[in-house]
N, C-alpha and C. Protein backbone atom coordinates (compact mmCIF):
# COMPACT_ATOMS: atom_id res chain seq x y z
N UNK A 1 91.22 131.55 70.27
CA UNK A 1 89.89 131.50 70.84
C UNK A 1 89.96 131.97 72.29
N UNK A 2 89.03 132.51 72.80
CA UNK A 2 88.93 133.45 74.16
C UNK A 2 87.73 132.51 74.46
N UNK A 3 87.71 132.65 75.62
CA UNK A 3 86.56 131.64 76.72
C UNK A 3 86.35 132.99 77.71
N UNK A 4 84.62 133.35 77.98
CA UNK A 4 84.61 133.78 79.39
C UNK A 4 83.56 133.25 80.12
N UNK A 5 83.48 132.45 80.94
CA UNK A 5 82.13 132.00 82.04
C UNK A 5 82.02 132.67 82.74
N UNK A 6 80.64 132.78 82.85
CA UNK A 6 79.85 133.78 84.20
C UNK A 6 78.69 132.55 84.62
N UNK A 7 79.04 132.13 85.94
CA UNK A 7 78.30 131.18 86.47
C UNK A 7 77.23 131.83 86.87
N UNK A 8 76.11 131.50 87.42
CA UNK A 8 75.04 131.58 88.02
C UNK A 8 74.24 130.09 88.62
N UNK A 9 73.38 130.55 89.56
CA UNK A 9 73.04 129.22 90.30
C UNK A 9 71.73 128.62 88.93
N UNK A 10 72.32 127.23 89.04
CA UNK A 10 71.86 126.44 88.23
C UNK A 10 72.20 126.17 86.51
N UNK A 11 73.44 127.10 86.37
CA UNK A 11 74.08 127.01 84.77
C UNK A 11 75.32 128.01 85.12
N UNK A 12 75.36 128.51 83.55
CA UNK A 12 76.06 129.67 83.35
C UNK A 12 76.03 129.94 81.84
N UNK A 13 76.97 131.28 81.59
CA UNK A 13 76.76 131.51 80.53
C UNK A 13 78.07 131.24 79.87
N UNK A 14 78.22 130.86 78.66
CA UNK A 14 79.68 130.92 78.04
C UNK A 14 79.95 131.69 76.91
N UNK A 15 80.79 132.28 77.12
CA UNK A 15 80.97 133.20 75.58
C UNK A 15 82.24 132.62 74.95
N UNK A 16 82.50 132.59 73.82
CA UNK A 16 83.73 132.51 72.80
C UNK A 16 83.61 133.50 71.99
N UNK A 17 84.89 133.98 71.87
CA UNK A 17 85.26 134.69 71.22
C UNK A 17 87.03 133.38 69.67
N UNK A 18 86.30 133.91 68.99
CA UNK A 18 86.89 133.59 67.84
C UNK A 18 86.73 132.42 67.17
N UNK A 19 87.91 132.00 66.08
CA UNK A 19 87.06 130.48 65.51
C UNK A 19 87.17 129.32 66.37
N UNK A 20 86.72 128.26 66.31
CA UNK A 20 87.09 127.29 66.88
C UNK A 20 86.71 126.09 65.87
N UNK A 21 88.41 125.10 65.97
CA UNK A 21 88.88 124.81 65.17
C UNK A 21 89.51 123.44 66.36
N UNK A 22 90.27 122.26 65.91
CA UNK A 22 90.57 121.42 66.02
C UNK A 22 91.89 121.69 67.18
N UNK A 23 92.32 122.27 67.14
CA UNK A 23 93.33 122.98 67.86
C UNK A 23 92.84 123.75 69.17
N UNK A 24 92.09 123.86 68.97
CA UNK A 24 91.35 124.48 70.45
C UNK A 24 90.19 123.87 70.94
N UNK A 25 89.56 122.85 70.62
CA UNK A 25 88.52 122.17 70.66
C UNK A 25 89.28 121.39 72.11
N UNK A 26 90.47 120.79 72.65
CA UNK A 26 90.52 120.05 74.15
C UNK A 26 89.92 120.92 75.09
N UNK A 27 90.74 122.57 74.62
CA UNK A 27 90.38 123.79 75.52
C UNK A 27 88.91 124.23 76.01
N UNK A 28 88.19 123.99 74.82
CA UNK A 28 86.57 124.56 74.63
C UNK A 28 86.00 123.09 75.44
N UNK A 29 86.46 122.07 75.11
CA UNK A 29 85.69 120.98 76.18
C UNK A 29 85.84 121.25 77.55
N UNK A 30 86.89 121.39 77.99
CA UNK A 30 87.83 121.54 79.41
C UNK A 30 86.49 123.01 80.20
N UNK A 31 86.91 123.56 79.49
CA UNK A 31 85.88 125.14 79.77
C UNK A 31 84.38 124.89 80.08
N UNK A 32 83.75 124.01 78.89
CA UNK A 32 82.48 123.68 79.08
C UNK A 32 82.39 122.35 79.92
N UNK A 33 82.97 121.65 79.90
CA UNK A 33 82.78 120.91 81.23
C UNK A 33 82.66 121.71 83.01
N UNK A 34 83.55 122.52 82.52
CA UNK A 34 83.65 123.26 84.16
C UNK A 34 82.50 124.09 84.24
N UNK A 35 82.10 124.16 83.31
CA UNK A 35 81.08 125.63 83.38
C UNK A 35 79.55 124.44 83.77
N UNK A 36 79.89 123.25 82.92
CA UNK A 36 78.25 122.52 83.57
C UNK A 36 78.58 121.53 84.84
N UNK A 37 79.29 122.36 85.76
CA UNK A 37 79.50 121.34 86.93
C UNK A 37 78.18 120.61 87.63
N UNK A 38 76.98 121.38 87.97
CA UNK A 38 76.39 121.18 88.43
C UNK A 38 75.43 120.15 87.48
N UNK A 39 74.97 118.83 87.86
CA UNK A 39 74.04 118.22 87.24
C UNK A 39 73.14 118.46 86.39
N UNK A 40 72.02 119.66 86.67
CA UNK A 40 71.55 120.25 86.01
C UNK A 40 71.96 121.26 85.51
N UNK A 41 72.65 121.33 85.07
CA UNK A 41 73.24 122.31 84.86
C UNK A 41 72.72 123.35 83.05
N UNK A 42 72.36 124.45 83.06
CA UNK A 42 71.72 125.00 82.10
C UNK A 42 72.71 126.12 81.70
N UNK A 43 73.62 125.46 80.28
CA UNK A 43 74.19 126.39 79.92
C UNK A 43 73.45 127.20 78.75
N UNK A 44 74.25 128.38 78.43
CA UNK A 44 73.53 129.68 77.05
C UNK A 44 75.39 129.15 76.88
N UNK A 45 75.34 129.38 75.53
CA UNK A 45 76.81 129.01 75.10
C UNK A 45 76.29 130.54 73.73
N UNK A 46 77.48 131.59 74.04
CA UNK A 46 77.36 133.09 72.98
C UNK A 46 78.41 132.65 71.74
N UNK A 47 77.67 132.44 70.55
CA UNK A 47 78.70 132.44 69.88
C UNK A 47 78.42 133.53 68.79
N UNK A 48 78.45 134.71 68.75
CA UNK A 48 78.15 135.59 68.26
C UNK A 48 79.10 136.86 68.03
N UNK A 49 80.13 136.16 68.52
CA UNK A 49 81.84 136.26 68.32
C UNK A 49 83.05 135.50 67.53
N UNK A 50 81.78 134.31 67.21
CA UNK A 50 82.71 132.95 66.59
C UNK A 50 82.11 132.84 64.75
N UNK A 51 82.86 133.20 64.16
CA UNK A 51 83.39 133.32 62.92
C UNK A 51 83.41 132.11 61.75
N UNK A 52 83.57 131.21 62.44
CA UNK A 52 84.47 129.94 62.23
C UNK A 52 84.38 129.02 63.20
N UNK A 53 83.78 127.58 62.94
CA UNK A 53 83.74 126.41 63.84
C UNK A 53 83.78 125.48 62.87
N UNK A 54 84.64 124.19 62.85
CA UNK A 54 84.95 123.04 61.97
C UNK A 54 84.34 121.66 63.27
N UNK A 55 84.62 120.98 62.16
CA UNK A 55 84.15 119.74 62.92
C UNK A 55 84.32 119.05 64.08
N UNK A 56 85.56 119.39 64.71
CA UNK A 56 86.22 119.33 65.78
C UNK A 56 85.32 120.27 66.77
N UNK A 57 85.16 121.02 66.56
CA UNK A 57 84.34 122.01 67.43
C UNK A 57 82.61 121.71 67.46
N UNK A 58 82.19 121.42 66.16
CA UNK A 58 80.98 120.79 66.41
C UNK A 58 80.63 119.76 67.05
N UNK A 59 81.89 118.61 66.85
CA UNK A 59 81.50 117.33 68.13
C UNK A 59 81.85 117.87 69.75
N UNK A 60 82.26 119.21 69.84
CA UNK A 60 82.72 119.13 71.17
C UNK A 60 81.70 119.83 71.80
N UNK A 61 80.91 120.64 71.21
CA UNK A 61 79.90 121.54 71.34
C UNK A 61 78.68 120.08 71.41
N UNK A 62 78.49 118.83 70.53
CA UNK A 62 77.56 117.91 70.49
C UNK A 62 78.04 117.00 72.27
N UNK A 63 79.10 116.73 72.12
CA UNK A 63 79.43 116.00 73.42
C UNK A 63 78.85 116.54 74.97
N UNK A 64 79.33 117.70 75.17
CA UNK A 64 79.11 118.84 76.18
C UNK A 64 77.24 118.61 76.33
N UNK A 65 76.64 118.35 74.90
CA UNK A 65 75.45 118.99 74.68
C UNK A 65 74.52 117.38 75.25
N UNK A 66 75.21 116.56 74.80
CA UNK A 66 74.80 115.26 75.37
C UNK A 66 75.20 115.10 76.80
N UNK A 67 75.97 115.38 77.11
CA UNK A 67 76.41 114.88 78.84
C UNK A 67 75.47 115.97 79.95
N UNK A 68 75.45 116.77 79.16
CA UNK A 68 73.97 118.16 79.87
C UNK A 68 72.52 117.51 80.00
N UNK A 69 72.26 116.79 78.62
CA UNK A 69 71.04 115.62 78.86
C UNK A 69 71.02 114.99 79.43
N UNK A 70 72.07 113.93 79.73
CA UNK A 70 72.22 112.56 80.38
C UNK A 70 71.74 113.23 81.75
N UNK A 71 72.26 114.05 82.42
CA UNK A 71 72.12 114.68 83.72
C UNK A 71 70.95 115.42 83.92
N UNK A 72 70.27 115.60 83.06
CA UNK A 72 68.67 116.46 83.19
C UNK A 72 69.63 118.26 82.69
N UNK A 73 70.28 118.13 82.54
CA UNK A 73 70.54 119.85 82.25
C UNK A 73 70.30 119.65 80.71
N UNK A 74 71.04 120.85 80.14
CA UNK A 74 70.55 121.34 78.82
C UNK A 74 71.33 122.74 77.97
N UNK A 75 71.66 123.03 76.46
CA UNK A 75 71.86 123.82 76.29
C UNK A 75 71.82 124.78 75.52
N UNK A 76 71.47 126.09 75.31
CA UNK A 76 71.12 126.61 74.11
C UNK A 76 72.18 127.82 73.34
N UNK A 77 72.29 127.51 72.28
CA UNK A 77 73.33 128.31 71.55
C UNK A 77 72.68 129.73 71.37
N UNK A 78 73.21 131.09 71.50
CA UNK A 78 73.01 132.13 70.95
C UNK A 78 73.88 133.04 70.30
N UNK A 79 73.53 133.99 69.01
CA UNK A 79 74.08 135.18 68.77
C UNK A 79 74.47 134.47 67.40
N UNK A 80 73.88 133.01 66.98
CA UNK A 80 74.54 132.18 66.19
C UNK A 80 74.35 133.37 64.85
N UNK A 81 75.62 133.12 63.89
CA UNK A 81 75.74 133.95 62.87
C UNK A 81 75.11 133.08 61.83
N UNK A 82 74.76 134.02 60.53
CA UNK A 82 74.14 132.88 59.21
C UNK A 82 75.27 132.12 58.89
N UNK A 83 76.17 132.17 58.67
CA UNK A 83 77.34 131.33 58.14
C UNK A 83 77.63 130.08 59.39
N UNK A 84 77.32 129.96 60.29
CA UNK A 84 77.63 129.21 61.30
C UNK A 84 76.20 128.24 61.47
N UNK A 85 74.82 129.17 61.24
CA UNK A 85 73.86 128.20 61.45
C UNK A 85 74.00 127.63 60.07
N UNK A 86 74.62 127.66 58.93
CA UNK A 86 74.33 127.17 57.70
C UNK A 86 75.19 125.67 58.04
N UNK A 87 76.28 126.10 58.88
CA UNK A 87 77.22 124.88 59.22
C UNK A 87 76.58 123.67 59.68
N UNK A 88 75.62 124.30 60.65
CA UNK A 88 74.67 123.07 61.57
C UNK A 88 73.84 122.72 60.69
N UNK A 89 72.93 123.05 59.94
CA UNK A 89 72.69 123.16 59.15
C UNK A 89 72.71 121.71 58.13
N UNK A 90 73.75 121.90 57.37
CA UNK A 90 74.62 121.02 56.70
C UNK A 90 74.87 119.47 57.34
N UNK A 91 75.06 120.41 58.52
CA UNK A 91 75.63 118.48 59.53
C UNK A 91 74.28 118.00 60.42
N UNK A 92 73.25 118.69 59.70
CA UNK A 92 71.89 118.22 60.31
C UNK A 92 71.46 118.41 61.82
N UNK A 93 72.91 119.63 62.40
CA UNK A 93 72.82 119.68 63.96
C UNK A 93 71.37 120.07 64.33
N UNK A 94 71.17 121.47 63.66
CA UNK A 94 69.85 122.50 63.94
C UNK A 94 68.53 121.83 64.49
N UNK A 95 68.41 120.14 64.10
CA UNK A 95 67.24 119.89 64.99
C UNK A 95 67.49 119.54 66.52
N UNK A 96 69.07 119.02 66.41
CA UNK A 96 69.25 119.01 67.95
C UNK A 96 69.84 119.91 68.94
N UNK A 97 69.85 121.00 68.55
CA UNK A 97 70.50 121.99 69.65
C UNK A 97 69.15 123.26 69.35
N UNK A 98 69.26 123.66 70.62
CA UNK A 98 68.30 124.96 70.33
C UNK A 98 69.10 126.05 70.39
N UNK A 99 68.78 126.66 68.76
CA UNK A 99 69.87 127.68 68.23
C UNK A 99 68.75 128.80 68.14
N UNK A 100 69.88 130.23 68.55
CA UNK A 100 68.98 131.50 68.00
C UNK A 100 70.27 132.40 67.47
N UNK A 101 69.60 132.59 66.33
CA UNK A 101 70.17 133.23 65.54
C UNK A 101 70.96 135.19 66.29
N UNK A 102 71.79 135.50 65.29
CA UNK A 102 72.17 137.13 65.83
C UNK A 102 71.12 137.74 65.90
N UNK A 103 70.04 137.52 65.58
CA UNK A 103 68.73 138.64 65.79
C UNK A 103 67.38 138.33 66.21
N UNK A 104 68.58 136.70 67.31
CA UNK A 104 67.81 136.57 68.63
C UNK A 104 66.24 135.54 68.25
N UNK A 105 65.92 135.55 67.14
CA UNK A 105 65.01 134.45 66.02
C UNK A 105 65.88 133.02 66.42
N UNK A 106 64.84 132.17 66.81
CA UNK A 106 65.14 130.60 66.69
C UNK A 106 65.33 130.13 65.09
N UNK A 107 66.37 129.18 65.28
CA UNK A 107 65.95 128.48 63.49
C UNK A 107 66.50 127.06 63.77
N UNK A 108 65.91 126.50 64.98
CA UNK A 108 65.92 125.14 65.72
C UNK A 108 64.45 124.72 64.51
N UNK A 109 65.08 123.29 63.50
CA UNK A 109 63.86 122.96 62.68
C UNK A 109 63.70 123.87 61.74
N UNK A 110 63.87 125.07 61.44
CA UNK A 110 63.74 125.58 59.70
C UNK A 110 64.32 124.84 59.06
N UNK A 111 63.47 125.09 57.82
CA UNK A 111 64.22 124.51 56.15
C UNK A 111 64.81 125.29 55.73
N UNK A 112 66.25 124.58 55.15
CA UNK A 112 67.18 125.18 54.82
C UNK A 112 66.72 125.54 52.76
């Protein structure tokens, strides 16, 4: 898995590149913690590179996503692939994260 942040005032953006999996999930917290330093902090998290995410990666992506609330920040997933929103999907994430699909379409709340 590849990590790149590009900060900007008041968030940043995060991209991953590859799966993320249980094994890289300390790394992907460590990253997204640094990237929402700021209180409010408003991350875009790109996963439109990521292939593959297991459960380990979904609570770390849910944790990150809660500690952004607690603080008034916030975060929204993009580039999400069909096989990945089917994941959230499944684990009932899709009503709590605001997801947009690879062709940039929300499917935060569709029926599956």
């Amino acid at each position: 898995m590849e990590v790149r942040v590009r900060r900007a005032p008041g968030g940043a953006t995060v991209w991953i590149q590859g799966p993320i999996r249980i094994d890289v999930a300390p790394r992907l917290r460590i990253e997204l913690q640094n990237a929402a330093l700021s209180a409010d902090a408003q991350l875009i998290v790109d996963l439109s590179e990521v292939d593959y995410i297991d459960s380990a990666g979904l609570a770390t992506l849910l944790e990150c996503f809660k500690r952004l609330q607690r603080t008034g920040g916030g975060m929204r997933l993009v580039g999400v692939n069909n096989q990945i929103i089917e994941i959230f999907k499944v684990a009932k994430l899709e009503k709590i994260f605001a997801i947009e699909g690879g062709n940039g379409r929300s499917v935060q709340g569709e029926k599956s």
